[in-house]
C-alpha atoms as a PDB file:
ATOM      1  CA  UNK A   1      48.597 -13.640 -16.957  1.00  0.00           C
ATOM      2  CA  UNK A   2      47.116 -16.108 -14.595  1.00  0.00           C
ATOM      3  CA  UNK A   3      44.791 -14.846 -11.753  1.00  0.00           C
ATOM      4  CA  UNK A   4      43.435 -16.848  -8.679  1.00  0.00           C
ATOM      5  CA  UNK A   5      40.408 -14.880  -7.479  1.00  0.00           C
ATOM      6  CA  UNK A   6      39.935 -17.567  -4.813  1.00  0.00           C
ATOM      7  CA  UNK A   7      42.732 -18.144  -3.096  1.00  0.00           C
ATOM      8  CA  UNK A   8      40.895 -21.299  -0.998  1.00  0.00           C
ATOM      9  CA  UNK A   9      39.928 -22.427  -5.014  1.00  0.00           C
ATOM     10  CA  UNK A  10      41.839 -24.119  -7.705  1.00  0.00           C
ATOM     11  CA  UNK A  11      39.705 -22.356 -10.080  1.00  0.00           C
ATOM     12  CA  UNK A  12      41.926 -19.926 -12.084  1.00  0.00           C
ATOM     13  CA  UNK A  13      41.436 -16.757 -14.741  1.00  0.00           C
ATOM     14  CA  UNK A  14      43.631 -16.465 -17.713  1.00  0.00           C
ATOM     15  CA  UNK A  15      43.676 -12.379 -19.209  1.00  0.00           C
ATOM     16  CA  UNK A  16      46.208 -11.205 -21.526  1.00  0.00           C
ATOM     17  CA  UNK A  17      48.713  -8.428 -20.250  1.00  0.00           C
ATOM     18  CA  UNK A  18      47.420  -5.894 -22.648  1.00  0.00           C
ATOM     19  CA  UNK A  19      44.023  -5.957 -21.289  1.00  0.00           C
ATOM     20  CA  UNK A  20      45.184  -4.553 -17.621  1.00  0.00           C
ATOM     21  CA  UNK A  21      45.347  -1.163 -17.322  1.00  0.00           C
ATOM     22  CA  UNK A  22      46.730  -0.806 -14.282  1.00  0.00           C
ATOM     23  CA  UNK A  23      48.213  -3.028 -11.245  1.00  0.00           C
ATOM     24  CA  UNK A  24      48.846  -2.536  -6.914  1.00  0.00           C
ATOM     25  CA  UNK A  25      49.326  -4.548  -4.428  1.00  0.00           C
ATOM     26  CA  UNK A  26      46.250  -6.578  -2.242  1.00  0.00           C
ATOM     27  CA  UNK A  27      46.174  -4.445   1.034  1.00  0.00           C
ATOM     28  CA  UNK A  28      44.791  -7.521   2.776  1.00  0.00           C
ATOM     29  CA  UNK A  29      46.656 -10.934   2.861  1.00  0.00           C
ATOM     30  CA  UNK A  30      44.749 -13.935   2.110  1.00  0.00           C
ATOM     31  CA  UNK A  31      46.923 -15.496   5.202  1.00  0.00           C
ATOM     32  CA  UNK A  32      44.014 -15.305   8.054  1.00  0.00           C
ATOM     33  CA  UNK A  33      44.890 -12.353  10.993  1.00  0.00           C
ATOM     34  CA  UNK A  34      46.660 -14.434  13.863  1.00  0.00           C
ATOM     35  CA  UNK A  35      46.792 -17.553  11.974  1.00  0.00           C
ATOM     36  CA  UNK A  36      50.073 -17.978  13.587  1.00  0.00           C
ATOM     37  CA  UNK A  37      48.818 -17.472  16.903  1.00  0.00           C
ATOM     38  CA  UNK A  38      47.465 -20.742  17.178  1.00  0.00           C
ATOM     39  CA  UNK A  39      50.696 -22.313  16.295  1.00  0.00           C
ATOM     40  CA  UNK A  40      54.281 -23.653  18.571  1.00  0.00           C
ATOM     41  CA  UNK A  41      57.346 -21.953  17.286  1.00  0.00           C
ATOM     42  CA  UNK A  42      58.102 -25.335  16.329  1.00  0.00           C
ATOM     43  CA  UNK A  43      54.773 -25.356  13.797  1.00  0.00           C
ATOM     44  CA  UNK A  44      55.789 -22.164  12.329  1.00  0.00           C
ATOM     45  CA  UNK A  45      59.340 -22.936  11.198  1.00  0.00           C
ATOM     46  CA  UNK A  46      58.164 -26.247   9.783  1.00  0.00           C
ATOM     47  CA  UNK A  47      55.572 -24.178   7.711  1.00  0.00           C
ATOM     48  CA  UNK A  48      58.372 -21.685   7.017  1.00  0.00           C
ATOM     49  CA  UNK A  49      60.470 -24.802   5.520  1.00  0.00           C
ATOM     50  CA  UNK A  50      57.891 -26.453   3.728  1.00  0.00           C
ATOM     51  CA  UNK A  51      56.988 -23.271   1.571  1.00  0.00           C
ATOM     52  CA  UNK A  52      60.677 -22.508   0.886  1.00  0.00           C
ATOM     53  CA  UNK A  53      61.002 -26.233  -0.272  1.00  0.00           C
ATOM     54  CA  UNK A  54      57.961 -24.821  -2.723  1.00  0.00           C
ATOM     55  CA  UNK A  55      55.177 -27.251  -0.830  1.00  0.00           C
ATOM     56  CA  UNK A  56      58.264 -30.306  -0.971  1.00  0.00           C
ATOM     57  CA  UNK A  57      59.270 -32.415   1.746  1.00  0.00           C
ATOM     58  CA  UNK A  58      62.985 -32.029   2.083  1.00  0.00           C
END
């Protein structure tokens, strides 16, 4: 399994599934809070298509 501790880092940790014991879910999103406050409606569906597009221009 591949692991990003850093989300803002390319750096990334390789582990083997049978080493984890256990898994849940982050209770915090690496997204900033109101990150999307700053932005025109306009802003946030062209972010919304670009990650759909997996980071591609369409």
């Amino acid at each position: 399994m591949v692991l990003k501790p850093n989300p803002l880092s390319p750096e990334t940790v390789e582990i083997g599934k049978s080493l984890i014991r256990s898994r849940t879910q982050a209770e915090a999103s690496p997204m900033p809070a109101g990150l999307l406050n700053a932005l025109r409606l306009e802003q946030i569906l062209d972010l919304l298509d670009f990650m759909e597009a997996g980071g591609k221009k369409k």
